[in-house]
Structures are given as structure tokens and as C-alpha cells.
C-alpha atoms as a PDB file:
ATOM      1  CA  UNK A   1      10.167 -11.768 -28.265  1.00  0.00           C
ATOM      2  CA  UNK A   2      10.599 -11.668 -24.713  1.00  0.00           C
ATOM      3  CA  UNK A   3      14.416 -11.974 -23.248  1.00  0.00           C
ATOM      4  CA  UNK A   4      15.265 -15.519 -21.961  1.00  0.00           C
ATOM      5  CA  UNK A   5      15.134 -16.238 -18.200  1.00  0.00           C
ATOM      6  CA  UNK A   6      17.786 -18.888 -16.734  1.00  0.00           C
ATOM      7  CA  UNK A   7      14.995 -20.693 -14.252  1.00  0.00           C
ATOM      8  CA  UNK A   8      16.451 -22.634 -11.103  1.00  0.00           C
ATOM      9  CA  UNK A   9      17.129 -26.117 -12.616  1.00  0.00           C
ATOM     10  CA  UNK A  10      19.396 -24.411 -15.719  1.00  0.00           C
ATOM     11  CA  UNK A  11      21.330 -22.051 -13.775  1.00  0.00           C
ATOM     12  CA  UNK A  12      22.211 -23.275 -10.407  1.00  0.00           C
ATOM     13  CA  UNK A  13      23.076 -20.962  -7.209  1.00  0.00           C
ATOM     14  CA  UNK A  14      23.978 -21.612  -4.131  1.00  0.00           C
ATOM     15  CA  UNK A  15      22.878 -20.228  -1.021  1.00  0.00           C
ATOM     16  CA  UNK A  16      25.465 -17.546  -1.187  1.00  0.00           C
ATOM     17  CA  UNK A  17      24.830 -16.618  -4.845  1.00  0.00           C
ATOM     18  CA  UNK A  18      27.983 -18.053  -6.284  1.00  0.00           C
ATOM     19  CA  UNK A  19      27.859 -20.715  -9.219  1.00  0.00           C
ATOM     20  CA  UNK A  20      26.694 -24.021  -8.176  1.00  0.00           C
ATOM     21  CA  UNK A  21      30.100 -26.374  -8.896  1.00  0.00           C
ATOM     22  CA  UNK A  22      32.559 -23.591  -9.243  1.00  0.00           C
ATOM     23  CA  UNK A  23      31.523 -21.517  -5.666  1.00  0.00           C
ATOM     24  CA  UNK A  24      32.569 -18.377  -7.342  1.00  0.00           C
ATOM     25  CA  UNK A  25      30.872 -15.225  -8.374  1.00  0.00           C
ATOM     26  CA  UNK A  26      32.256 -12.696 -10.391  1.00  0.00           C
ATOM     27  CA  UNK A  27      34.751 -11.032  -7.858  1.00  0.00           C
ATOM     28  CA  UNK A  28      36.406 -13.813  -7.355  1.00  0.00           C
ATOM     29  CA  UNK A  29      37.921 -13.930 -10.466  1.00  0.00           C
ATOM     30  CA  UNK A  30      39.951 -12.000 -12.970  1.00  0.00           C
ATOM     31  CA  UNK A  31      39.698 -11.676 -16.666  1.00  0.00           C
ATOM     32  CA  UNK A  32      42.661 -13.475 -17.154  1.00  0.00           C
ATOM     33  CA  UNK A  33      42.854 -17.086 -15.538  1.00  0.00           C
ATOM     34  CA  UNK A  34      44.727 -19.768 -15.910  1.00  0.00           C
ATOM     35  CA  UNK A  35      43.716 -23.477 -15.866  1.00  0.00           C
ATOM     36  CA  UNK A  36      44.964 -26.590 -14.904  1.00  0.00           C
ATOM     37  CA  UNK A  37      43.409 -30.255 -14.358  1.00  0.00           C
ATOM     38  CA  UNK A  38      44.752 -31.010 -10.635  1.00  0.00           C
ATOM     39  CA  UNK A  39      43.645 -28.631  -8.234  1.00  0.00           C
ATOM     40  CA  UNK A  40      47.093 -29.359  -6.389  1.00  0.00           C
ATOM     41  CA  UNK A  41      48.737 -27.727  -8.949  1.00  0.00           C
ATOM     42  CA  UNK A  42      46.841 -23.991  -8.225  1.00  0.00           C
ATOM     43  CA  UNK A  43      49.045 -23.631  -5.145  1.00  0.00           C
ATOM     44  CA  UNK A  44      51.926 -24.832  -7.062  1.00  0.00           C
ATOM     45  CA  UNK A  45      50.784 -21.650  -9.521  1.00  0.00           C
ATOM     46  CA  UNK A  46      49.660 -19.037  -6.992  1.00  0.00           C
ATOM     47  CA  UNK A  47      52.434 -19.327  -4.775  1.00  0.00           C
ATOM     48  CA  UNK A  48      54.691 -17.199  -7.250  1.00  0.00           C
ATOM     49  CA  UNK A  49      51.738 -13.961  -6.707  1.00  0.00           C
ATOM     50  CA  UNK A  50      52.856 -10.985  -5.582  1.00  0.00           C
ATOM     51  CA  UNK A  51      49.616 -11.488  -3.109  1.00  0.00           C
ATOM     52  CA  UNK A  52      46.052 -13.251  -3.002  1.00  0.00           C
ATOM     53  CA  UNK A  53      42.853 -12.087  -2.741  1.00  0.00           C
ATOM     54  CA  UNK A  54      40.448 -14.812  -2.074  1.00  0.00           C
ATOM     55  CA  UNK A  55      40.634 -18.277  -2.182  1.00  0.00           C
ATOM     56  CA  UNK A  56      37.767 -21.102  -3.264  1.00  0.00           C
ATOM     57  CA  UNK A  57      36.976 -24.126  -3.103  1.00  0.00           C
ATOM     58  CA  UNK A  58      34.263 -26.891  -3.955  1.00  0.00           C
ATOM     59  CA  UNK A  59      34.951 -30.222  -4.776  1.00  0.00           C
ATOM     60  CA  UNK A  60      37.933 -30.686  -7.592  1.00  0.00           C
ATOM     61  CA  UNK A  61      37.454 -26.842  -8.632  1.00  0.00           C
ATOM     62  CA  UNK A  62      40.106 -24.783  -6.413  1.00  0.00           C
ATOM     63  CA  UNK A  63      40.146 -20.715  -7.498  1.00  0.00           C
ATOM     64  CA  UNK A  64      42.971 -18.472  -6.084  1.00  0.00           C
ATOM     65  CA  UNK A  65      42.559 -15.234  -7.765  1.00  0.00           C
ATOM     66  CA  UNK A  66      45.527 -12.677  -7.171  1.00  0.00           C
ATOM     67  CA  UNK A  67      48.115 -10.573  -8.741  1.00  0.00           C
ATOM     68  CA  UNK A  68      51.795 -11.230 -10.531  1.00  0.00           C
ATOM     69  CA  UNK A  69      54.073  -8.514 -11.177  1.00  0.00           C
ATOM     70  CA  UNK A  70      50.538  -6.330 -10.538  1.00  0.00           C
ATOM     71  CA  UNK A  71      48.753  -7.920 -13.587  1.00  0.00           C
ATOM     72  CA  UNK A  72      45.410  -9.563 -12.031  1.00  0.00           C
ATOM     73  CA  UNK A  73      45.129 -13.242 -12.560  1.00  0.00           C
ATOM     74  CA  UNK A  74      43.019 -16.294 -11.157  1.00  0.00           C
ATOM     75  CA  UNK A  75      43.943 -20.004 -11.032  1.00  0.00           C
ATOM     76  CA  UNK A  76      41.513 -22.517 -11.310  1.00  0.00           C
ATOM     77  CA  UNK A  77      41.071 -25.761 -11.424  1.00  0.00           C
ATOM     78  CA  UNK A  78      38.786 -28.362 -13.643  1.00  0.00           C
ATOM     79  CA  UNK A  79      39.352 -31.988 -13.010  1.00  0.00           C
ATOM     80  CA  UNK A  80      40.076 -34.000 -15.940  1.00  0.00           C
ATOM     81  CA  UNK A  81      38.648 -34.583 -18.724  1.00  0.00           C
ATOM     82  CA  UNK A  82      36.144 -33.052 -21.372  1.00  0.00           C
ATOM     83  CA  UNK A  83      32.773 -33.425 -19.148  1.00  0.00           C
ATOM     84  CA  UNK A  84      34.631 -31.550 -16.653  1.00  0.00           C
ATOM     85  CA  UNK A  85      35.416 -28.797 -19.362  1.00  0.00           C
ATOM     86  CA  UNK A  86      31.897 -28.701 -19.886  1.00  0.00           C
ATOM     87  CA  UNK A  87      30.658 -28.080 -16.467  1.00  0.00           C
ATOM     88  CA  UNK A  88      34.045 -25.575 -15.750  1.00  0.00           C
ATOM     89  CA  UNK A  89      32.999 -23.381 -19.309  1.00  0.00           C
ATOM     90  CA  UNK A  90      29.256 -23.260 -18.569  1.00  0.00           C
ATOM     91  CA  UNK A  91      29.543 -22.058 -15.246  1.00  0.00           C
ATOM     92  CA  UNK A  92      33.109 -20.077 -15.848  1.00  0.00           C
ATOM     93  CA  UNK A  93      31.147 -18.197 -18.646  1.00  0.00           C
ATOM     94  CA  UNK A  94      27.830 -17.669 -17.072  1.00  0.00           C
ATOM     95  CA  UNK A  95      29.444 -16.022 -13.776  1.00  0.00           C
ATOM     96  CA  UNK A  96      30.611 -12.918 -16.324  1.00  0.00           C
ATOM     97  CA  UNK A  97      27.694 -13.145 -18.646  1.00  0.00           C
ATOM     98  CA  UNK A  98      24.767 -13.696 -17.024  1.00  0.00           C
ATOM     99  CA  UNK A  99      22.850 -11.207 -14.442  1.00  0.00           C
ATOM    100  CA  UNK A 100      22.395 -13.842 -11.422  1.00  0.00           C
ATOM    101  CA  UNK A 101      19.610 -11.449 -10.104  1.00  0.00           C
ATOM    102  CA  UNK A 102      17.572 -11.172 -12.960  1.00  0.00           C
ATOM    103  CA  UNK A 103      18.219 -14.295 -14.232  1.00  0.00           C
ATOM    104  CA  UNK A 104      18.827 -13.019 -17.771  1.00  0.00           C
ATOM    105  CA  UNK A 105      21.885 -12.606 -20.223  1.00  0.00           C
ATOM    106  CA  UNK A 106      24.167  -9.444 -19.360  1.00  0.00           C
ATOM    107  CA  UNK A 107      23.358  -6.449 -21.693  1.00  0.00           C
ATOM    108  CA  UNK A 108      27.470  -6.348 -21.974  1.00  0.00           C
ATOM    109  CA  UNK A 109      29.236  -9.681 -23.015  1.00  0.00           C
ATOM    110  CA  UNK A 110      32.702 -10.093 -21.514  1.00  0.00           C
ATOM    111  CA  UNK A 111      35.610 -11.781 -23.342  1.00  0.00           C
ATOM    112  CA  UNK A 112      37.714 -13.985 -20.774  1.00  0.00           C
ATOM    113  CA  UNK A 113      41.662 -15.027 -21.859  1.00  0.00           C
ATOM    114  CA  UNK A 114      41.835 -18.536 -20.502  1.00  0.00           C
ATOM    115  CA  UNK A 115      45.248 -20.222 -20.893  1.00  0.00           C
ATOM    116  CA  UNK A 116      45.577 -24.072 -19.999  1.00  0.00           C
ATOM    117  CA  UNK A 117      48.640 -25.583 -18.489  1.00  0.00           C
ATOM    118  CA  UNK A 118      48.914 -29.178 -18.643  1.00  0.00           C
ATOM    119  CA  UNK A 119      50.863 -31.728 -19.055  1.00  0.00           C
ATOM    120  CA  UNK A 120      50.973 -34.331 -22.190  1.00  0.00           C
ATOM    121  CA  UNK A 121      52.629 -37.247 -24.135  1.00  0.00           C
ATOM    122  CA  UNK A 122      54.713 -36.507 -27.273  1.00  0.00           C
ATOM    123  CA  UNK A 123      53.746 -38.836 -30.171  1.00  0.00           C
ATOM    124  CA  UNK A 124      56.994 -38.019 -32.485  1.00  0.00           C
ATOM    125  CA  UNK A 125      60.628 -39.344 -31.587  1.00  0.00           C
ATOM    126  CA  UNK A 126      62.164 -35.571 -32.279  1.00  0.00           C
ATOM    127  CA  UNK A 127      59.637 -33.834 -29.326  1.00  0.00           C
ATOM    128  CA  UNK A 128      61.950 -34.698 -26.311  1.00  0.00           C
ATOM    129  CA  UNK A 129      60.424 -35.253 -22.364  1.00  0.00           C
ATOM    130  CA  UNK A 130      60.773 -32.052 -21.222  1.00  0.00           C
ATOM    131  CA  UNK A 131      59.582 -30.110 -24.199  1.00  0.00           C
ATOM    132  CA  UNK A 132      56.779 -27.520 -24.141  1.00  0.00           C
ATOM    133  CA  UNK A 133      53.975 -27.686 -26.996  1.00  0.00           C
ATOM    134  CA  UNK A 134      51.485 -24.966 -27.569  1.00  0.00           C
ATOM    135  CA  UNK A 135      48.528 -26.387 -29.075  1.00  0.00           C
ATOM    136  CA  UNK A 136      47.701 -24.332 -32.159  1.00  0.00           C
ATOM    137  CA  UNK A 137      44.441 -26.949 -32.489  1.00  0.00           C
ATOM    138  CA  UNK A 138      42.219 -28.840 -30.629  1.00  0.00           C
ATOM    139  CA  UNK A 139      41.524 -31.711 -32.115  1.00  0.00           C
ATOM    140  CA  UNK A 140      38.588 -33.842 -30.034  1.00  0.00           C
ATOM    141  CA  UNK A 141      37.794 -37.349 -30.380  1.00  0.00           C
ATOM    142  CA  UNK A 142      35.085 -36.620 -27.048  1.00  0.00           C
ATOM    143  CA  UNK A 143      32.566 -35.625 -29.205  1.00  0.00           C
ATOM    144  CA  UNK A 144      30.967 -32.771 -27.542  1.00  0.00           C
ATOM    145  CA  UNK A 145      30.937 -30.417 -29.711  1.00  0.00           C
ATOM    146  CA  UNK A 146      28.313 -32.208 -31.626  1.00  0.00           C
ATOM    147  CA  UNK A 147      25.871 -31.528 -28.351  1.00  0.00           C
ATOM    148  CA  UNK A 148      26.113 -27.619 -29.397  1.00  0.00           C
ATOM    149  CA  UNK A 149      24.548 -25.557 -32.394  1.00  0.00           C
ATOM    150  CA  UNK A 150      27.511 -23.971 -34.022  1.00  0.00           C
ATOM    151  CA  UNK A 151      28.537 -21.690 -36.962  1.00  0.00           C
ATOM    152  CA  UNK A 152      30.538 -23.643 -39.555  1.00  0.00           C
ATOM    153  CA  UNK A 153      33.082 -20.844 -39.206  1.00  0.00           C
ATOM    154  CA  UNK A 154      33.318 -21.507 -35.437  1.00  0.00           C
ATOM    155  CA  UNK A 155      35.410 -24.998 -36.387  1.00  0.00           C
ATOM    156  CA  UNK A 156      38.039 -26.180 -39.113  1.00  0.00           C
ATOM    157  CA  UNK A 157      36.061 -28.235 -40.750  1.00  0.00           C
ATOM    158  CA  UNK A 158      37.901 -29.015 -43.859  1.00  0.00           C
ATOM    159  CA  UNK A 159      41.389 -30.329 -41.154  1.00  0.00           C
ATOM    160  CA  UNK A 160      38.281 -32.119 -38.874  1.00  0.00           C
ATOM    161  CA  UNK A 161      37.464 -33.743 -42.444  1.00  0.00           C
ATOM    162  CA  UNK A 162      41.238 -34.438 -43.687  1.00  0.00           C
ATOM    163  CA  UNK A 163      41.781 -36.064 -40.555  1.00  0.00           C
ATOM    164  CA  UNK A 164      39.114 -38.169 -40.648  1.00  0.00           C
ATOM    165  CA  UNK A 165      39.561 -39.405 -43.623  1.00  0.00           C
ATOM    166  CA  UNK A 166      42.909 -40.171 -43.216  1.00  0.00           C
ATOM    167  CA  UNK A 167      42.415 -41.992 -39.977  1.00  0.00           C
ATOM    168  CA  UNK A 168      39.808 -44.303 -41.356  1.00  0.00           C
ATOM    169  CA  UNK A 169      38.309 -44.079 -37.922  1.00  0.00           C
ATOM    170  CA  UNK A 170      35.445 -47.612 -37.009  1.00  0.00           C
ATOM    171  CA  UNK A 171      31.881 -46.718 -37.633  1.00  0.00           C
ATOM    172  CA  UNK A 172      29.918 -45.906 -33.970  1.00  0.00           C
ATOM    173  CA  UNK A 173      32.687 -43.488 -32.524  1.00  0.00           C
ATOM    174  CA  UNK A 174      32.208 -39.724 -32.772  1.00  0.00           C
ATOM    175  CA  UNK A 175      33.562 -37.421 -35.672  1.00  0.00           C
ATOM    176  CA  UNK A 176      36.676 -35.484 -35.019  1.00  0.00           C
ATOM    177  CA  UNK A 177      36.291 -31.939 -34.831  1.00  0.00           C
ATOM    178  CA  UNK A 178      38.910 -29.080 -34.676  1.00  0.00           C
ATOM    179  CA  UNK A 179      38.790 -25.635 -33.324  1.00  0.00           C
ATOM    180  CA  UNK A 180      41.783 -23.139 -34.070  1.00  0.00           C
ATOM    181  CA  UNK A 181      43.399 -21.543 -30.680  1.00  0.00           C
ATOM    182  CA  UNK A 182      43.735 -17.663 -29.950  1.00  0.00           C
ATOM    183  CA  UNK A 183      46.022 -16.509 -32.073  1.00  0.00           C
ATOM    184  CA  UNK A 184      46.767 -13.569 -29.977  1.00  0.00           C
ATOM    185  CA  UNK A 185      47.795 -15.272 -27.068  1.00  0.00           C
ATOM    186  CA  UNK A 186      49.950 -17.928 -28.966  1.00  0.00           C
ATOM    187  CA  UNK A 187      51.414 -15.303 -30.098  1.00  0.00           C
ATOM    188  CA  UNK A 188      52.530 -14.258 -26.838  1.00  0.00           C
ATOM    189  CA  UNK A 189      53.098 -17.386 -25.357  1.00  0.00           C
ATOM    190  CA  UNK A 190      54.788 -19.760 -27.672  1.00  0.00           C
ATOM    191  CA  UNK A 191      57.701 -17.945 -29.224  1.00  0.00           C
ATOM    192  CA  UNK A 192      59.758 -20.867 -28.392  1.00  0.00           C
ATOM    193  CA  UNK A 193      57.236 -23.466 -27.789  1.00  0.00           C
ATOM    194  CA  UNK A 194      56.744 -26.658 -30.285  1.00  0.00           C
ATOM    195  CA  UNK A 195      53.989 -25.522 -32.155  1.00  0.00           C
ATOM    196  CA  UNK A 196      50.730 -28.366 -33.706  1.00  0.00           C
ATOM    197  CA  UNK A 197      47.512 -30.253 -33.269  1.00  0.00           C
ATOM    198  CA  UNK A 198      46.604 -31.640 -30.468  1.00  0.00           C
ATOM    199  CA  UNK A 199      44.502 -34.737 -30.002  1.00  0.00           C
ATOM    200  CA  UNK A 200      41.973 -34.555 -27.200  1.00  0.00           C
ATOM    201  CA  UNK A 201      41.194 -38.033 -25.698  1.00  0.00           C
ATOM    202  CA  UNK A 202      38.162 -39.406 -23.861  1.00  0.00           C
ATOM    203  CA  UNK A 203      40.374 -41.336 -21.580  1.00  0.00           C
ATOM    204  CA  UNK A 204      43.921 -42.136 -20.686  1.00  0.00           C
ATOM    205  CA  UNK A 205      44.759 -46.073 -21.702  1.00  0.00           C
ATOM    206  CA  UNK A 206      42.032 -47.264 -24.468  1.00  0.00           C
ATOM    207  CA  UNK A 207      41.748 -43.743 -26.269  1.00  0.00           C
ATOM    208  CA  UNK A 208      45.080 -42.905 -26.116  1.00  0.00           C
ATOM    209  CA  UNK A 209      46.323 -46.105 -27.340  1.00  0.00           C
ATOM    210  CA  UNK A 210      47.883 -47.440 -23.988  1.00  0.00           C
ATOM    211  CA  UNK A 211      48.192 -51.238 -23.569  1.00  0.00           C
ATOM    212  CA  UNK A 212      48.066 -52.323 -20.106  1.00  0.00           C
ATOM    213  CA  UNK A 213      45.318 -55.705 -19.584  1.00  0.00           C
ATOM    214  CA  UNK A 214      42.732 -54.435 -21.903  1.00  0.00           C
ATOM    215  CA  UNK A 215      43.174 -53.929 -25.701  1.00  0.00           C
ATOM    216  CA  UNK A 216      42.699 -50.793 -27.763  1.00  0.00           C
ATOM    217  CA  UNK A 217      40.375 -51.435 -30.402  1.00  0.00           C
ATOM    218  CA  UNK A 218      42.099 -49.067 -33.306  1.00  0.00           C
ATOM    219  CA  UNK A 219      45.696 -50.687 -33.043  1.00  0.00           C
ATOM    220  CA  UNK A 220      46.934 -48.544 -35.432  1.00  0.00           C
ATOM    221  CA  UNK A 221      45.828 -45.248 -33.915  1.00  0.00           C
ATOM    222  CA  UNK A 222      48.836 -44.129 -32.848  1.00  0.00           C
ATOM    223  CA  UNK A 223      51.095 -44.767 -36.121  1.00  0.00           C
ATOM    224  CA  UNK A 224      47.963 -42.883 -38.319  1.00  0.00           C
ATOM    225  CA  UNK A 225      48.158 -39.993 -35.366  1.00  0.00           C
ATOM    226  CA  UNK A 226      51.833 -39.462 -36.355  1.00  0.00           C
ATOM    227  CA  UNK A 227      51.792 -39.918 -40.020  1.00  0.00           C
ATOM    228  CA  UNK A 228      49.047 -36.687 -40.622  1.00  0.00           C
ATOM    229  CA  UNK A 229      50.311 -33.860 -41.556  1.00  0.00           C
ATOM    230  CA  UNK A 230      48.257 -30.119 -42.156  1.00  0.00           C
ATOM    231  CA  UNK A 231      49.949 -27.128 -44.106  1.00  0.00           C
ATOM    232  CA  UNK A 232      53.266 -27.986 -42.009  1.00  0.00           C
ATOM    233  CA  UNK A 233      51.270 -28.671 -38.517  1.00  0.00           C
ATOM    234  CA  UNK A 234      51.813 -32.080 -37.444  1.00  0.00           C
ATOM    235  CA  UNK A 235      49.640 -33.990 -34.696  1.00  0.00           C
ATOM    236  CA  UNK A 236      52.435 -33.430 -31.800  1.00  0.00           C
ATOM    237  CA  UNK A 237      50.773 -34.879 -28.724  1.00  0.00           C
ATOM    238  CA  UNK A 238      47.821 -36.631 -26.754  1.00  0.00           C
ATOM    239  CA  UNK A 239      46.142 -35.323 -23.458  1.00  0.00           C
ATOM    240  CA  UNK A 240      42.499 -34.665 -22.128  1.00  0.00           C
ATOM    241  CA  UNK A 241      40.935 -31.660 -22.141  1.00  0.00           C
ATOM    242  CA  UNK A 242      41.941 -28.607 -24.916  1.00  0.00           C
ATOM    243  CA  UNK A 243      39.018 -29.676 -27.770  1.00  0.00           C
ATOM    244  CA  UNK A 244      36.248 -29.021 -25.095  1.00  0.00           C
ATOM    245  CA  UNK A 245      38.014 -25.766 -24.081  1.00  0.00           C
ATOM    246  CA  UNK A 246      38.706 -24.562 -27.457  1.00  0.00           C
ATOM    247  CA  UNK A 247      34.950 -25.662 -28.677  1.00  0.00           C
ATOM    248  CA  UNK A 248      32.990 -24.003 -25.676  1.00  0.00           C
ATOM    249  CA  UNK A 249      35.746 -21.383 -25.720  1.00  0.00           C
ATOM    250  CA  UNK A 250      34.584 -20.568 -29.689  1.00  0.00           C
ATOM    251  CA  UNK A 251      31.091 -20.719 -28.947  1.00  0.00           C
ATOM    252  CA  UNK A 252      31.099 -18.568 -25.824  1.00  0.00           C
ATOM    253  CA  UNK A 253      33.585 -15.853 -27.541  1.00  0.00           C
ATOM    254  CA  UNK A 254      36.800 -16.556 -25.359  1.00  0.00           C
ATOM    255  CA  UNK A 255      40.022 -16.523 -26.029  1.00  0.00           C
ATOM    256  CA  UNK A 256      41.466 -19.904 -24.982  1.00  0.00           C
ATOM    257  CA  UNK A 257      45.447 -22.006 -25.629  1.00  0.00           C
ATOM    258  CA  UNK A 258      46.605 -24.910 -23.903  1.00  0.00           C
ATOM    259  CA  UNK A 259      50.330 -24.714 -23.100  1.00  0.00           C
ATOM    260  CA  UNK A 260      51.612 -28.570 -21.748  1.00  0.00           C
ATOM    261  CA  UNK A 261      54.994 -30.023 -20.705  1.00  0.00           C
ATOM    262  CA  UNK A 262      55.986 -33.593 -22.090  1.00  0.00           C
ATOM    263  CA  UNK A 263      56.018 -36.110 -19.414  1.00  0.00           C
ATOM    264  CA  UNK A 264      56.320 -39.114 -21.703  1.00  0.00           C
ATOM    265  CA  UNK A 265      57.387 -39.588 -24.902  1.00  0.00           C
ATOM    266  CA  UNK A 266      54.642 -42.156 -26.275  1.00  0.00           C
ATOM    267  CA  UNK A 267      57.329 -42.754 -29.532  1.00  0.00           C
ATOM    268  CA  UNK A 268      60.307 -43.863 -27.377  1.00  0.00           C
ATOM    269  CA  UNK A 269      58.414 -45.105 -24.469  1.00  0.00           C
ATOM    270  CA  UNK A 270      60.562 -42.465 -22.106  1.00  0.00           C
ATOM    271  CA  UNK A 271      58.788 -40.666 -19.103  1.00  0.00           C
ATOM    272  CA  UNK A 272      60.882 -37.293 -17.376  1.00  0.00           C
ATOM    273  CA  UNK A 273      62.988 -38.329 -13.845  1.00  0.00           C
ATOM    274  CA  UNK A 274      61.476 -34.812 -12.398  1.00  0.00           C
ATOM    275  CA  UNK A 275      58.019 -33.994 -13.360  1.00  0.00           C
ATOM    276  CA  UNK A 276      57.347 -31.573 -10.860  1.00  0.00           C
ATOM    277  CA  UNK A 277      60.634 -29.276 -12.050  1.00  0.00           C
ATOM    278  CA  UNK A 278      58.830 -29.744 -15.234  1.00  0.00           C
ATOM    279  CA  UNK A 279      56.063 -28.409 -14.785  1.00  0.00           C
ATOM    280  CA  UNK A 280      57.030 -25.623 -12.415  1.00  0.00           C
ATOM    281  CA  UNK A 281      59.121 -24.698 -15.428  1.00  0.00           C
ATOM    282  CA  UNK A 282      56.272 -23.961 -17.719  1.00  0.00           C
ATOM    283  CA  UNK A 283      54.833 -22.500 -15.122  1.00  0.00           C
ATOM    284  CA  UNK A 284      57.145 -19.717 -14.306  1.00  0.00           C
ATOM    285  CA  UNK A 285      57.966 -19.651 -18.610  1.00  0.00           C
ATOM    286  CA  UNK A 286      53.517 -18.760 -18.918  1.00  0.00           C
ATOM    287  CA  UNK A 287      53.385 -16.476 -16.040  1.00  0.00           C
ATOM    288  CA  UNK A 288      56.382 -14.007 -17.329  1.00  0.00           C
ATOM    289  CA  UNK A 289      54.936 -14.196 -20.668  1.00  0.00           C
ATOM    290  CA  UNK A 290      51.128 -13.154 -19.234  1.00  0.00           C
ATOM    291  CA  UNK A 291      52.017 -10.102 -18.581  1.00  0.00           C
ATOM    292  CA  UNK A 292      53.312  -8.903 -22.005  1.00  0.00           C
ATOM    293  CA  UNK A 293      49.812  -9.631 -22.918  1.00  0.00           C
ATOM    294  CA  UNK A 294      47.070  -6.596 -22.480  1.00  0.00           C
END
């Protein structure tokens, strides 16, 4: 059987052989990055290097690759939001496993640690604003995973089962799935760090269970959400991208963990006076704890 070949429409170049959304190629980034949603916040991350190497940038996906305290790191940016995910893993993936000038899979298969930073809303009264939550699961409500063949063992699918069930979700939206975090790197990262399952939302008001002029159709999401509980793992918090990252992460053989500051507090209604301190926290908290990790 002959080896596949990527053509032109699949795998996308451009004119100076980087990646066709991302603009990088393999140089430009290390084999440990870090991710966030707004490509504001890279600056806000790479400022604290030691120095920077390069610099990219095409639409919402900014790359500063560098090094901190001499361990090599990128920052990169996604946009927000699973299908964004999708496009950032593809391409992310193919720039360190696929030959660009042959067009075909690398004989070698590289392992990337990719560590979210986001930020999220608490869904329980005792997570206060402020708090950082390491997200031991993804759990997605997007739905696609279901556009990939997968090995069962590649997902939880008896907590992607106990969680449907107990949310008695309508007929017509997609089923939950779950995919397990690095343990290795949670390990590292979230010694002190509220530790559970976080629910990955296809949007920010309806899916989420905001009310502003439209109505959320499942108007007891949120009080099923809190009241699930899995082998002490509680559903802690709500945000927009970690299922996709942990799915494609699994699939592609990455290590991947979403780290996220609480803005709001969805159970009290609260939202933190100084976001940015916040989040520049968490920042500083990851990047120390990075380089423990090999």
C-alpha cells in the first residue's frame, strides 16, 4: 500500500512554506507552547521571556516563540471556540508531523506539551472569583469529536455516558464526550489548583446558560451541571475550548491541560474587580511551574 500524499487542497501552504492559517513552520515553534484564546494576551505572556526569537502573525493566530529561565517555549494564539481548536490542532500538529516537501507523514512522530490558559466561570458557590481550576476533563457539548474515527480507549466513555444520562439532555443536540487530560503535566501544574470536569460550550449565552433577551432552551442546565458528581470530581466550571483540545490532542498523541482563572462566579452571580491581575497571576503561577517539567 502506497504511503499517503497530503495534495494541495488538504494541506495548505503558503507561498513561504509555512502552514496556511497558522504562518508558521516548524522553527518557529518549540515543543512546549502555551495557548490562549485572545491573541492580546501572547504579549501579555511573552513579555516575562528571558528573550524572543521570532514573532508571527496571521489573522487571530499570534506565535512568539522564545525562552524563560532558558527552557524554550512558544505562545500562541487560537481564537475562541472549538472550530478554532480544530483549525489551530490540524495545522499545529501537521507543522511537526508532516514532511511539507514530500507531502507525506514524518517517518518520526513528535509529541507536543500544549498547556491552555484561559479564563472561565465557576458553577459552585465554594470556587471563589479569583480561583485557578485545572481541568482534569474535557467534557464537550461541541460535538466534534464525533467528526473523527477514534479508539474507545482514546475517550471516557463510561463518565461521557453517566453524564448523559444524568443530564437528560433534548433529543437533536450532540452527545457529550470526555477526554482525560495529561496526567503528567497536571501533575506539575496543579499542586494547588481546584482540580474537575470541565464543560466545553459551543457558545457563551445560550450554551452556557446565560439569560440576556433570548432564552436557553435547557433551563435547568446549569442546576444538573452542578449536581453531577464522578469518583469525587465534580463539574467545576464552563468555558470554550478544552474538549476540542483534549479530543484532537488524544487523537494526534499530545499531551494537552487547560489551566483557567475564575472571572465570574456563575453560582453567586459575582465577576473579579481586576481581571487582568488575574490572569497575569496564572500566568506567572504556569510559567514557574513549566520549567520543573522535562
Amino acid at each position: 500500500m502506497s504511503e499517503q500524499i497530503f495534495h494541495p487542497s488538504e494541506l495548505i501552504l503558503n507561498e513561504d512554506g509555512t502552514i496556511y492559517h497558522l504562518a508558521v513552520a516548524r522553527e518557529h515553534i518549540a515543543d512546549t507552547i502555551i495557548i490562549v484564546g485572545d491573541q492580546g494576551r501572547v504579549d501579555k505572556i511573552s513579555r516575562y521571556f528571558d528573550r524572543i526569537e521570532c514573532k508571527r502573525s496571521n489573522r487571530e493566530f499570534e506565535t512568539h516563540t522564545g525562552t524563560f529561565n532558558g527552557k524554550r517555549l512558544s505562545v500562541m494564539s487560537t481564537g475562541i471556540g472549538t472550530d478554532n481548536i480544530d483549525i489551530f490542532m490540524n495545522e499545529l500538529d501537521a507543522v511537526v508531523n508532516i514532511d511539507f516537501g514530500q507531502r507525506k507523514k514524518s517517518s518520526v512522530l513528535k509529541s507536543l506539551k500544549i498547556i491552555r490558559l484561559g479564563t472561565t466561570g465557576a458553577i459552585h458557590e465554594d470556587i471563589p472569583v479569583g480561583s485557578f481550576i485545572i481541568s482534569r476533563y474535557g467534557l464537550g457539548f461541541d460535538g466534534l469529536l464525533h467528526f473523527y474515527k477514534r479508539k474507545e480507549e482514546q475517550t471516557n466513555f463510561e463518565l461521557a455516558q453517566k453524564i448523559e444520562r444524568h443530564l437528560d439532555l433534548p433529543t437533536g443536540l450532540s452527545k457529550p464526550y470526555v477526554v482525560e487530560a495529561s496526567d503528567k503535566i497536571i501533575s506539575f501544574l496543579g499542586k494547588d489548583m481546584v482540580r474537575g470536569i470541565t464543560a466545553t460550550a459551543p457558545g457563551f449565552y445560550g450554551p452556557q446558560d446565560r439569560k440576556l433577551r433570548l432564552q436557553p432552551a435547557i433551563d435547568t442546565l446549569f442546576k444538573r451541571l452542578q449536581s453531577f458528581e464522578y469518583q469525587g470530581d465534580r463539574i467545576t466550571n464552563f468555558e470554550m475550548e478544552t474538549s476540542a483540545l483534549y479530543a484532537l490532542g488524544s487523537l494526534l498523541g499530545h499531551q494537552c491541560c487547560t489551566c483557567c482563572v475564575a472571572l465570574a462566579n456563575r453560582a453567586n452571580g459575582t465577576f473579579i474587580e481586576d481581571h487582568d491581575a488575574a490572569v497575569d497571576g496564572l500566568i506567572r503561577v504556569v510559567l514557574e511551574r513549566i520549567t520543573e517539567m522535562d
